[in-house]
N, C-alpha and C. Protein backbone atom coordinates (compact mmCIF):
# COMPACT_ATOMS: atom_id res chain seq x y z
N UNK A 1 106.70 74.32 24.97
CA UNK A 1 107.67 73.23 24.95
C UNK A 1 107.61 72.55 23.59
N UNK A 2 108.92 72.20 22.88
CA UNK A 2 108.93 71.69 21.69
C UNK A 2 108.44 70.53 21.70
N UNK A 3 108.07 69.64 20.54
CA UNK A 3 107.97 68.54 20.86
C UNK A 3 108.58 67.55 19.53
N UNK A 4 108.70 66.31 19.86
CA UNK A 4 109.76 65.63 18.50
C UNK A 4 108.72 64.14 17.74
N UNK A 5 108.36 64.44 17.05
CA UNK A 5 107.93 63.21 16.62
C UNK A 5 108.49 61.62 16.87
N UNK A 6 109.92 61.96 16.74
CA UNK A 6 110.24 60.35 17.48
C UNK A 6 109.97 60.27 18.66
N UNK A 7 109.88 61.27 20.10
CA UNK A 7 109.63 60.82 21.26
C UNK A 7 108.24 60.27 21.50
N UNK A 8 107.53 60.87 20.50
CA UNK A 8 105.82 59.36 20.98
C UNK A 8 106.07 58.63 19.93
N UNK A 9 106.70 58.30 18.80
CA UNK A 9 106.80 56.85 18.35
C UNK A 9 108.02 55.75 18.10
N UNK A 10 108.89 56.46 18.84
CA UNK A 10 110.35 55.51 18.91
C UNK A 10 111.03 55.91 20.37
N UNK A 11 110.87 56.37 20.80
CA UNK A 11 111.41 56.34 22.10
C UNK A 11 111.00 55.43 23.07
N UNK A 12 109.77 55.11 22.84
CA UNK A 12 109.24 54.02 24.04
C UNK A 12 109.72 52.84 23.23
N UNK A 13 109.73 52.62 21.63
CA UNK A 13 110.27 51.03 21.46
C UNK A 13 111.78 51.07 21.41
N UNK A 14 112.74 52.16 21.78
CA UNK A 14 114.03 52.03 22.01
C UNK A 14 114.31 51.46 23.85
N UNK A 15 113.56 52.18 24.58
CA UNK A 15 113.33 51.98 26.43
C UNK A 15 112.80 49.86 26.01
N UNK A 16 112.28 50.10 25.64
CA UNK A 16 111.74 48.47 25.63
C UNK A 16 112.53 47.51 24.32
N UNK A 17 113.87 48.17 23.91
CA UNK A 17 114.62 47.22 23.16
C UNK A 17 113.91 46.54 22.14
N UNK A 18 113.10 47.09 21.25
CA UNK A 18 112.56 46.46 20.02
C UNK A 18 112.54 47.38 19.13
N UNK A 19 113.98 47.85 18.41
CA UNK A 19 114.33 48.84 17.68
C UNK A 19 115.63 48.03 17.30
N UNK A 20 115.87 47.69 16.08
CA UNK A 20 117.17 46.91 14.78
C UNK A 20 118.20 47.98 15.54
N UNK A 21 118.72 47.24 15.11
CA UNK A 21 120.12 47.91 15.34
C UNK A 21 120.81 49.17 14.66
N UNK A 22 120.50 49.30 13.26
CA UNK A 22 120.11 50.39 12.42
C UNK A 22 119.83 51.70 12.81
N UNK A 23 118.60 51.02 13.25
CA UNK A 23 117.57 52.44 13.79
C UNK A 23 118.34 52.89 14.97
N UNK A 24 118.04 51.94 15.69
CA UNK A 24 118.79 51.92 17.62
C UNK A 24 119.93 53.02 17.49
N UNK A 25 121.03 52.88 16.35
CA UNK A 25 121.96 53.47 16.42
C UNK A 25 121.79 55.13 16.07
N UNK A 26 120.77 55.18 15.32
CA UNK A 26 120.38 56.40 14.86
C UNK A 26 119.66 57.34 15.70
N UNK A 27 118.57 56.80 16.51
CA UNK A 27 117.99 57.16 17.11
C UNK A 27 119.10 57.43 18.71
N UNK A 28 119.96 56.30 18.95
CA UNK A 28 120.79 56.97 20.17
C UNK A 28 121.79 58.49 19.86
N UNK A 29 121.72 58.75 18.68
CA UNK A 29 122.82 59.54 17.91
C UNK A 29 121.76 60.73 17.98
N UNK A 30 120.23 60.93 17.91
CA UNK A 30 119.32 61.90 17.47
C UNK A 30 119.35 62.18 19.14
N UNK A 31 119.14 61.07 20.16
CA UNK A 31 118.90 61.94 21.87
C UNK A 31 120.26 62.15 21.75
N UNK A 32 121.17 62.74 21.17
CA UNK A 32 122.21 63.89 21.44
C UNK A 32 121.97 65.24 21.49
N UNK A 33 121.32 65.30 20.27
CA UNK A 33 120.36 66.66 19.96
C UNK A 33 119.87 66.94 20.63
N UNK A 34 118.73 66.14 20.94
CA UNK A 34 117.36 66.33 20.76
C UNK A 34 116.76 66.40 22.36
N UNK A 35 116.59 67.54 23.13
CA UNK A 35 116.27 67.61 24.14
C UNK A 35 114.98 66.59 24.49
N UNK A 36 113.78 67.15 23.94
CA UNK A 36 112.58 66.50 24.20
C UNK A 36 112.91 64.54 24.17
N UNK A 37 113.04 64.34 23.08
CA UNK A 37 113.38 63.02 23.41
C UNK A 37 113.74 62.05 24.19
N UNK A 38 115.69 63.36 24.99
CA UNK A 38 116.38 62.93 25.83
C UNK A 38 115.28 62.16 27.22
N UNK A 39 114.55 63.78 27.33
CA UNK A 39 113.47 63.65 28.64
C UNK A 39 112.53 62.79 28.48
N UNK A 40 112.02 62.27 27.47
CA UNK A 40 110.91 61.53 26.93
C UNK A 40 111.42 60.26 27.49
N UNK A 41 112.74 59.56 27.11
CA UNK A 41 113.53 58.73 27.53
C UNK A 41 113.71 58.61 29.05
N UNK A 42 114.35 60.14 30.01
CA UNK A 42 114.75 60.21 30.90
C UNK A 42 113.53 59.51 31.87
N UNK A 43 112.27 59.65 31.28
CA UNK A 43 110.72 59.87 32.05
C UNK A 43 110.42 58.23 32.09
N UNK A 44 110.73 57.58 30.84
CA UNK A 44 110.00 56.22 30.94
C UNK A 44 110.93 55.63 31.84
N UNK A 45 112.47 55.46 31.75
CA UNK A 45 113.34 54.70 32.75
C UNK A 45 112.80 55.21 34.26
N UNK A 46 112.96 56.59 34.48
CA UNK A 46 112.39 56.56 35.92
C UNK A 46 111.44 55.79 36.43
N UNK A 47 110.10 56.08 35.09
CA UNK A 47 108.67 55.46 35.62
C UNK A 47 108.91 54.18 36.26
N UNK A 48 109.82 53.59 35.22
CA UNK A 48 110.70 51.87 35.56
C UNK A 48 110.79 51.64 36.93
N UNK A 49 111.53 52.43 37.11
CA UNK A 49 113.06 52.25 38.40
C UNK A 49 111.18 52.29 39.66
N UNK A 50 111.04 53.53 39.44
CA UNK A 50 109.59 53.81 40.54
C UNK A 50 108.82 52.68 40.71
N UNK A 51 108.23 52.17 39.45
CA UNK A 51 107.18 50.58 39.70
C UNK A 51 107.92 49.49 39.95
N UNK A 52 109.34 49.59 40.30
CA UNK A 52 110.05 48.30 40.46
C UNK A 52 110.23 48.78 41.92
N UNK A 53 110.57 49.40 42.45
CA UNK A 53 110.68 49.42 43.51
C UNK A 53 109.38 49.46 44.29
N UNK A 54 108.77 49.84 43.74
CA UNK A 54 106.61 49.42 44.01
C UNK A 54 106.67 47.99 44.55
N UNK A 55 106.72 47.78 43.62
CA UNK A 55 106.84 45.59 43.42
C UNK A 55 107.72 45.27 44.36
N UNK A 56 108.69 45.99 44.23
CA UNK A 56 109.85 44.93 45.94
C UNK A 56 108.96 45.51 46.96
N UNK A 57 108.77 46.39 47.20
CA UNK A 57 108.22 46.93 48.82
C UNK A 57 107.08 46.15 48.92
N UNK A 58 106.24 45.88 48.20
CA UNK A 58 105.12 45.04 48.27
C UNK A 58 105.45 43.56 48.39
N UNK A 59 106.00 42.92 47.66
CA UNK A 59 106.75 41.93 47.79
C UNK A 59 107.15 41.43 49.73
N UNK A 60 107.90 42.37 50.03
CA UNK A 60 108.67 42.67 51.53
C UNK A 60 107.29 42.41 52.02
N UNK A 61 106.22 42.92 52.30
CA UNK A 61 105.29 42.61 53.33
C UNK A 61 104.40 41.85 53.05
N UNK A 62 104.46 40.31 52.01
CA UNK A 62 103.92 39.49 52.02
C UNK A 62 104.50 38.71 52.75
N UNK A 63 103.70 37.86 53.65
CA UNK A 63 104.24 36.95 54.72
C UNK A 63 103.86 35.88 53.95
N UNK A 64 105.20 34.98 53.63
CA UNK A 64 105.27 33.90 52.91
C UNK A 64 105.67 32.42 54.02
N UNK A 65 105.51 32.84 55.43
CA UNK A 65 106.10 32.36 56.06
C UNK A 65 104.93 30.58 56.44
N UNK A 66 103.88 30.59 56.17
CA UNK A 66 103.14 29.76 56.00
C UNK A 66 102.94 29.05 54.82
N UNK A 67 103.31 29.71 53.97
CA UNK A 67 102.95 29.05 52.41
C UNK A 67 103.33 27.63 52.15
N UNK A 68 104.51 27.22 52.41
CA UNK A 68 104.76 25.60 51.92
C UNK A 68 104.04 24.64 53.03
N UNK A 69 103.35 25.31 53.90
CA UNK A 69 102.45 24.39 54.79
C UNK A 69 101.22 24.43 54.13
N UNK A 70 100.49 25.59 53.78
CA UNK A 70 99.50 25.43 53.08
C UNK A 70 99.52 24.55 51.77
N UNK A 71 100.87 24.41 50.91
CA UNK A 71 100.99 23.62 49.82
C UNK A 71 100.77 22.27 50.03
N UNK A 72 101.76 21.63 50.92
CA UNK A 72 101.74 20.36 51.30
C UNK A 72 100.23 20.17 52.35
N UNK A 73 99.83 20.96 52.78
CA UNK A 73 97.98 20.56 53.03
C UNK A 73 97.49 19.99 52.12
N UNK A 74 97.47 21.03 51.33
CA UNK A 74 96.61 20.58 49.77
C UNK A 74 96.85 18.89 49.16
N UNK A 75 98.54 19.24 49.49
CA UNK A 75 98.75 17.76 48.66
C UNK A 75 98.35 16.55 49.85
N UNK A 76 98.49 16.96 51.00
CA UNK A 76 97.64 15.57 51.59
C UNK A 76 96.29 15.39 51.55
N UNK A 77 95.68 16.66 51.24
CA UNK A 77 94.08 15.91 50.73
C UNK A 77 93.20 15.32 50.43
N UNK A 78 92.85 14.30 50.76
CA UNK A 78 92.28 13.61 50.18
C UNK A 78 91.24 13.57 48.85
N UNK A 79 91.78 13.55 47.44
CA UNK A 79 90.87 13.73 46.24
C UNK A 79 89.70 12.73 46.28
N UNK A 80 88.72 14.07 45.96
CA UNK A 80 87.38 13.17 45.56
C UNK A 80 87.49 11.92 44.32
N UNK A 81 86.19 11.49 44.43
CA UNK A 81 85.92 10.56 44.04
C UNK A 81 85.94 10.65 42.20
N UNK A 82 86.27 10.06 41.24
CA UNK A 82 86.07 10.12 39.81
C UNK A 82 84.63 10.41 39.57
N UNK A 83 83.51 9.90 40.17
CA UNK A 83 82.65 10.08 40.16
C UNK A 83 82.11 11.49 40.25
N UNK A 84 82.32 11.62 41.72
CA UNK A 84 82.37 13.13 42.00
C UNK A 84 82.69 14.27 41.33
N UNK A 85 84.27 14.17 40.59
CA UNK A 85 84.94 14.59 39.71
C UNK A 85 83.81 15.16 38.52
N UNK A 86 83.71 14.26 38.37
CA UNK A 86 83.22 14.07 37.22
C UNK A 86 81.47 14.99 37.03
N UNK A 87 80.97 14.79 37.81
CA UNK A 87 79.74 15.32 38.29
C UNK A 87 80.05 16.93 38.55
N UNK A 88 81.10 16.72 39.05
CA UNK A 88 81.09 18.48 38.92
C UNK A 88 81.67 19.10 37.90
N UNK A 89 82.38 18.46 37.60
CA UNK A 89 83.07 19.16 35.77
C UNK A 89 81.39 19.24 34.92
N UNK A 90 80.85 18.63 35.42
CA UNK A 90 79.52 18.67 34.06
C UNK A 90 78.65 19.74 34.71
N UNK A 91 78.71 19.80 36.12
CA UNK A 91 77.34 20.65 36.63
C UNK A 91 78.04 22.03 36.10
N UNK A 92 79.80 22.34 36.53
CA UNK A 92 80.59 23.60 36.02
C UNK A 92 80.15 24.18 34.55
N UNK A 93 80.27 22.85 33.82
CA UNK A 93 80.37 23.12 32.29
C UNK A 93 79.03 23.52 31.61
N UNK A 94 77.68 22.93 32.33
CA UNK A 94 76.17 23.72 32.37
C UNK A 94 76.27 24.52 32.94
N UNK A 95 76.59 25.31 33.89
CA UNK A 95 76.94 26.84 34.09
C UNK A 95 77.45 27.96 32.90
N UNK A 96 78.65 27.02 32.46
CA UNK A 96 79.44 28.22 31.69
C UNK A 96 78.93 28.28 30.33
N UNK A 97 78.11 27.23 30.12
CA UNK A 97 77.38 27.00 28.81
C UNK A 97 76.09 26.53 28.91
N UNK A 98 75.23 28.02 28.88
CA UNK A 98 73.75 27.64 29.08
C UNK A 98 72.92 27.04 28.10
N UNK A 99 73.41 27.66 26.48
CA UNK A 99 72.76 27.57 25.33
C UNK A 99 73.34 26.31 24.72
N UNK A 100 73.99 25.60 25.70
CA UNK A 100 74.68 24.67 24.13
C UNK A 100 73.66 23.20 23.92
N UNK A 101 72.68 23.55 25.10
CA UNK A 101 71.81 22.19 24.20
C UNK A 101 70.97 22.71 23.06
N UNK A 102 70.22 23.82 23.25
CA UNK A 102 69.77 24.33 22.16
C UNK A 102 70.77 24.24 20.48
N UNK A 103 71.73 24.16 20.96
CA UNK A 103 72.95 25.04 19.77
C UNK A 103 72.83 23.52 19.02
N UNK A 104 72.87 22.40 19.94
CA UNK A 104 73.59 21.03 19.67
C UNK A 104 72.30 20.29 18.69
N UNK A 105 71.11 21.03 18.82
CA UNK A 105 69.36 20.62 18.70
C UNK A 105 69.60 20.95 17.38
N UNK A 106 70.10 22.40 17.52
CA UNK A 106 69.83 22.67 15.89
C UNK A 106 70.71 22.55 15.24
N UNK A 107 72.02 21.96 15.54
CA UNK A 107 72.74 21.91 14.21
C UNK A 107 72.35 20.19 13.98
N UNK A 108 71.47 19.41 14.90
CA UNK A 108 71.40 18.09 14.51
C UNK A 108 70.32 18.08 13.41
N UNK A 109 69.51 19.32 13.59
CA UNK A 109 67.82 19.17 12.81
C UNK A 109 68.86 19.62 11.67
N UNK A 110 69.46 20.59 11.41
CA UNK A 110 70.26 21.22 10.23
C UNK A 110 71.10 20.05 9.24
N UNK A 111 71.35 19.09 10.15
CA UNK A 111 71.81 17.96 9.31
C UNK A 111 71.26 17.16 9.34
N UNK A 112 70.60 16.52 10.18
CA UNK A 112 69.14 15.37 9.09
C UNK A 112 68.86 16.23 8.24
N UNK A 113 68.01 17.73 8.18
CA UNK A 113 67.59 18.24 7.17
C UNK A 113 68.34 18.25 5.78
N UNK A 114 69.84 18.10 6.05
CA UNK A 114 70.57 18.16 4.75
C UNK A 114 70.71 16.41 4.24
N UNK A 115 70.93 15.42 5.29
CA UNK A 115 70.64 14.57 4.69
C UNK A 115 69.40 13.90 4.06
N UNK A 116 68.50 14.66 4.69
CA UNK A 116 66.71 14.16 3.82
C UNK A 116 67.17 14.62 2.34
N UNK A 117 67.57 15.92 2.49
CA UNK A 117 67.82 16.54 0.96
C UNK A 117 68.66 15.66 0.01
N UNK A 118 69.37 15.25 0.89
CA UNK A 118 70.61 14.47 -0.51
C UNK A 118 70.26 13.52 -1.02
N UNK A 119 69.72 12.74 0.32
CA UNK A 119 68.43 11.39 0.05
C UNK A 119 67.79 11.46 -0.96
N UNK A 120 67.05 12.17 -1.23
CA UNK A 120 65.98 12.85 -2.30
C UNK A 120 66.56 12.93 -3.35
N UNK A 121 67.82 13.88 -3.26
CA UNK A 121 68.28 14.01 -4.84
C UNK A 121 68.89 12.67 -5.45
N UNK A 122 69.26 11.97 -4.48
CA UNK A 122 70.00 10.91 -5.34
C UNK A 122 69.06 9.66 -5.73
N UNK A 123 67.58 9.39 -5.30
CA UNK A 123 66.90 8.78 -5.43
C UNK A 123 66.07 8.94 -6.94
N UNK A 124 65.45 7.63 -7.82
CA UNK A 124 65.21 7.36 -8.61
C UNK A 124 64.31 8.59 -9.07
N UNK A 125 63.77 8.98 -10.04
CA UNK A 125 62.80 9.78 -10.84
C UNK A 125 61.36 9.23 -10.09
N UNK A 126 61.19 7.41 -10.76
CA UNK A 126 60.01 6.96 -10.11
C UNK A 126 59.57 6.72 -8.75
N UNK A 127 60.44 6.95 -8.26
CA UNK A 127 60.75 6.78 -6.41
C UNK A 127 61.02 5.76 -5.59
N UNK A 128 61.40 4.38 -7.30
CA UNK A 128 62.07 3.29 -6.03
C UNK A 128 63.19 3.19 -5.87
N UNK A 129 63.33 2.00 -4.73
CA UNK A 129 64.89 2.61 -4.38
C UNK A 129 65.73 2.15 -5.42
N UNK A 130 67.00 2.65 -5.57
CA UNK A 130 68.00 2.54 -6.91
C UNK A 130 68.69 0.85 -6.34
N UNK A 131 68.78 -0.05 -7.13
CA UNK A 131 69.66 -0.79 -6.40
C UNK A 131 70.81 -0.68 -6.54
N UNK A 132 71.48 -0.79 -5.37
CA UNK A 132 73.39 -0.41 -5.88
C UNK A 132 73.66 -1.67 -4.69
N UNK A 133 74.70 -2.33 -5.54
CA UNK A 133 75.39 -3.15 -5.12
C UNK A 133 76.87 -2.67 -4.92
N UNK A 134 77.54 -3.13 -3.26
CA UNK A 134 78.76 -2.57 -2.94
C UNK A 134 79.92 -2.66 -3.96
N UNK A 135 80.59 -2.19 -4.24
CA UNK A 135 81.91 -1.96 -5.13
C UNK A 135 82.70 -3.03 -4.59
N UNK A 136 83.21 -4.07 -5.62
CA UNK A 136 83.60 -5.22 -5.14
C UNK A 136 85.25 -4.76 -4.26
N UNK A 137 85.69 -5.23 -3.39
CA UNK A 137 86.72 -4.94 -3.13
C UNK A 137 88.02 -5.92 -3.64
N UNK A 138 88.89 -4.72 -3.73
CA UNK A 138 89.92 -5.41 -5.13
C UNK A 138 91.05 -6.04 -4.02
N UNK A 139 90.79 -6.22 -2.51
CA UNK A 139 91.72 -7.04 -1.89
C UNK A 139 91.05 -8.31 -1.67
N UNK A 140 89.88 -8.13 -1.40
CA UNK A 140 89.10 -9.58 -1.23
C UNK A 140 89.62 -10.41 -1.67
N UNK A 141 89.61 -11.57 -0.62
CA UNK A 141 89.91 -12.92 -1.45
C UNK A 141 88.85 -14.13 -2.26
N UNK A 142 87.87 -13.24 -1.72
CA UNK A 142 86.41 -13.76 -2.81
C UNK A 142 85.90 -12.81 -3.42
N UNK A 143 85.55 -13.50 -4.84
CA UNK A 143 84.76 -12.58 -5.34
C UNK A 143 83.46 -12.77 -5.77
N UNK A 144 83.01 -11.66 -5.24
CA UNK A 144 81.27 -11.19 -5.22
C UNK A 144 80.42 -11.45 -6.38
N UNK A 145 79.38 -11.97 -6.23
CA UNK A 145 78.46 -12.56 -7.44
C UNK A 145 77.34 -11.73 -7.84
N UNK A 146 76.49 -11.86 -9.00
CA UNK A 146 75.54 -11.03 -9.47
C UNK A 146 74.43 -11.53 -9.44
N UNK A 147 73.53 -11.00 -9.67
CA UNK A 147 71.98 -11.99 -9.21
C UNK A 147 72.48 -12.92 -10.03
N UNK A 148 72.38 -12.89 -11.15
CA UNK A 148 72.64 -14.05 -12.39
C UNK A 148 73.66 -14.65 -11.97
N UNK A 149 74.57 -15.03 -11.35
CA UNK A 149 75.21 -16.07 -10.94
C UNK A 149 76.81 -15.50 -11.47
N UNK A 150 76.92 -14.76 -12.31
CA UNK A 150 78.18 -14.08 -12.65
C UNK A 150 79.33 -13.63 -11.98
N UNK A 151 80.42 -14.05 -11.63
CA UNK A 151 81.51 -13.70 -10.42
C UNK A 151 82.02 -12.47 -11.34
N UNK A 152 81.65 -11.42 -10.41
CA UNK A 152 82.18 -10.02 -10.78
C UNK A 152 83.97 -9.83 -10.49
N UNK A 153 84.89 -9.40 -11.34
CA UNK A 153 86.64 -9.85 -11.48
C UNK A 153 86.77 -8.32 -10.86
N UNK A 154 87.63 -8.05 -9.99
CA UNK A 154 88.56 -6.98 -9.91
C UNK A 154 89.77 -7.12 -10.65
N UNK A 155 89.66 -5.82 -11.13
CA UNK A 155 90.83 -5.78 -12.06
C UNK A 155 92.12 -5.14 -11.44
N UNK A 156 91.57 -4.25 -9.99
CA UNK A 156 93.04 -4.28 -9.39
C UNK A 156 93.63 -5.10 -9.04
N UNK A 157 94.78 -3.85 -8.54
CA UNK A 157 95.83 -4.60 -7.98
C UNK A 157 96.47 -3.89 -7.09
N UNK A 158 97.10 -4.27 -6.17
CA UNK A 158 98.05 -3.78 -4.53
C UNK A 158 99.35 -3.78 -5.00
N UNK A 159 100.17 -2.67 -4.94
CA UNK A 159 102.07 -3.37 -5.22
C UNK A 159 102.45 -2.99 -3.84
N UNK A 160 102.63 -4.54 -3.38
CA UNK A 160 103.17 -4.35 -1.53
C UNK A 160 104.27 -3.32 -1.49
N UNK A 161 105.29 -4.14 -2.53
CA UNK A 161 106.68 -2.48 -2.47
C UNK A 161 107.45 -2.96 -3.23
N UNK A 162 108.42 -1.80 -3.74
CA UNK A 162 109.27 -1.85 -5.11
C UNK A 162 110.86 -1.43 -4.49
N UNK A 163 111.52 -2.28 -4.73
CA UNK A 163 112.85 -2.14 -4.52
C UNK A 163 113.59 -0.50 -5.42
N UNK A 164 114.63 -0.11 -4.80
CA UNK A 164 115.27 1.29 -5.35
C UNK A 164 115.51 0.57 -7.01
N UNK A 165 115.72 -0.52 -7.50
CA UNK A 165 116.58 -0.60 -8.92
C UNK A 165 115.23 -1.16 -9.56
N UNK A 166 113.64 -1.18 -8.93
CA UNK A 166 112.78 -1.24 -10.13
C UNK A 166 112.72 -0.11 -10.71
N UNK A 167 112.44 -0.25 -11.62
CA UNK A 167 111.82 0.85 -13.07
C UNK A 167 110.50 0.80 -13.15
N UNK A 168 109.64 2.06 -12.64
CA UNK A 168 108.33 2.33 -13.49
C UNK A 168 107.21 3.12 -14.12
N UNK A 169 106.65 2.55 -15.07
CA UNK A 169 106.12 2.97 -15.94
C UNK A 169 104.41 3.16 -16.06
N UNK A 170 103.85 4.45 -16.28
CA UNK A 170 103.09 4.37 -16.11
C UNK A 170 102.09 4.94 -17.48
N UNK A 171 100.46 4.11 -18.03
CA UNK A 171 100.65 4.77 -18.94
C UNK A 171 98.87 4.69 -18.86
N UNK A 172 98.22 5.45 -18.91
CA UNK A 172 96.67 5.84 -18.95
C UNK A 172 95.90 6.20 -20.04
N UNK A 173 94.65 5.87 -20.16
CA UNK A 173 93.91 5.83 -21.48
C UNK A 173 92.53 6.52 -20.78
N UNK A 174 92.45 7.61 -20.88
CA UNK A 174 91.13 8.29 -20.11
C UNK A 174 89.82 7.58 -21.58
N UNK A 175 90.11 6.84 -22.20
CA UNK A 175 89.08 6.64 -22.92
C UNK A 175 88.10 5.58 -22.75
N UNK A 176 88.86 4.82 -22.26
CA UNK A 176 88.06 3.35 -21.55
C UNK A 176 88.20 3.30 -19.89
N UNK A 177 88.98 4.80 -19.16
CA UNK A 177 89.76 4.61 -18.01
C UNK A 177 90.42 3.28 -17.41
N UNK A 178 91.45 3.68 -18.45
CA UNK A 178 92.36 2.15 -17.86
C UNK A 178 93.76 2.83 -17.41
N UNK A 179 94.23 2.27 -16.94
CA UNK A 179 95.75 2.79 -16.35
C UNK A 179 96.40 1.16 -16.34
N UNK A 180 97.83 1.27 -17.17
CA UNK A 180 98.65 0.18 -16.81
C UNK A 180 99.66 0.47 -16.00
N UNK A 181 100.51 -0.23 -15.33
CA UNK A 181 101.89 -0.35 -14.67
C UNK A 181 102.61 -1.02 -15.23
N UNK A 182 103.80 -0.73 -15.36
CA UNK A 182 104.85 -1.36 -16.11
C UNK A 182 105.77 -1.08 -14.76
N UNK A 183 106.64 -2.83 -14.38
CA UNK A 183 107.44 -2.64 -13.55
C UNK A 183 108.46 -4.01 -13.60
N UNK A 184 109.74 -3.13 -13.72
CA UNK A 184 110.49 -4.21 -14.36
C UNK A 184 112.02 -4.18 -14.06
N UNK A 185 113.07 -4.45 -13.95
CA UNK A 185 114.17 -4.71 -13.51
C UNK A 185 114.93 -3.66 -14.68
N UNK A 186 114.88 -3.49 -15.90
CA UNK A 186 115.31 -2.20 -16.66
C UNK A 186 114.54 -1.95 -17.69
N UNK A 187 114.41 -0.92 -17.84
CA UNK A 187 113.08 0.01 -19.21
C UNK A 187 113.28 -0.91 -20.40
N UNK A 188 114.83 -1.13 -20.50
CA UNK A 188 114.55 -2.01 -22.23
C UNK A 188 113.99 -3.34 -22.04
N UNK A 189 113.56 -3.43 -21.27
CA UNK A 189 113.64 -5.32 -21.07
C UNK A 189 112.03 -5.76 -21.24
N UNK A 190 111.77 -5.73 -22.25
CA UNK A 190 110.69 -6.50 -22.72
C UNK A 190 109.26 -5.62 -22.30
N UNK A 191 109.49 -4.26 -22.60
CA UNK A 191 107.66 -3.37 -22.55
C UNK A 191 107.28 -3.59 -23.41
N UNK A 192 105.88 -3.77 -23.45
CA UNK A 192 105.12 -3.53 -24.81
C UNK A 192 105.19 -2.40 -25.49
């Protein structure tokens, strides 16, 4: 018996309609020819027609004739307690996951261990602690002092919001890292 290369790799995706239209057309034009194919084709639709009629006959001798009583049982049930609930979702979830306290142990030792490390590196040469004082915040409405009595200035600034007809300008000095804003009602009107 001959056999056709498209009937094991395009004949079953033409039976199941996932073949362009292109192809589809080409390939319905080749089962003219092409005996093996035709049958290759003829074989999967039967198989079809056979397991569908499987499924209804089976279907037919399920007795469905109790079912919406059993549904509405269920729904008059009385649900347990949240508590309860709850107690058994956790006893379920230690079942289906035996290892995960172990798992949870070591990825906690794995990260203290990485934070001891960072600890370490960022700490002084001589081993005391570095003093760092918080980064003043540039919304505060006070500002933060230095041992010496010095009121430390933020030099930001917040722009709540800019209407569509401001203009702005922006201009940066990576040498001292400064950045200005220029914002102004039109470009010619008085920039430095």
């Amino acid at each position: 018996m001959a056999t056709c290369p498209h009937a094991e790799r395009l004949i079953p995706l033409l039976h199941d309609g996932e073949l362009t239209s292109p192809l589809r057309r080409e390939i319905r034009s080749h089962l003219a020819t092409c005996v093996p194919c035709t049958r290759a084709l003829s074989t999967l639709e039967r198989e079809q027609e056979l397991l569908g009629q499987m499924i209804d006959e089976e279907i037919e001798v399920i007795d469905f004739s109790h079912f919406w009583q059993g549904v509405e049982k269920r729904l008059h049930e009385p649900q347990p307690s949240w508590a309860v609930r709850s107690r058994l979702w956790i006893e379920r979830w230690h079942l289906t996951r035996p290892l995960s306290a172990p798992a949870w142990a070591v990825a906690a030792v794995l990260i203290l261990t990485f934070g001891a490390l960072l600890q370490q590196n960022n700490a002084p040469p001589d081993g005391s602690p570095s003093p760092k004082t918080p980064p003043p915040s540039p919304f505060s409405s006070q500002s933060p002092s230095t041992p010496d009595g010095f009121a430390l200035v933020s030099n930001q600034a917040q722009i709540e919001s800019l209407s569509s007809s401001d203009t702005v300008a922006v201009w940066n000095d990576p040498g001292n890292n400064s950045t200005v804003i220029w914002i102004g009602n039109d470009m010619n009107e008085g920039m430095p």
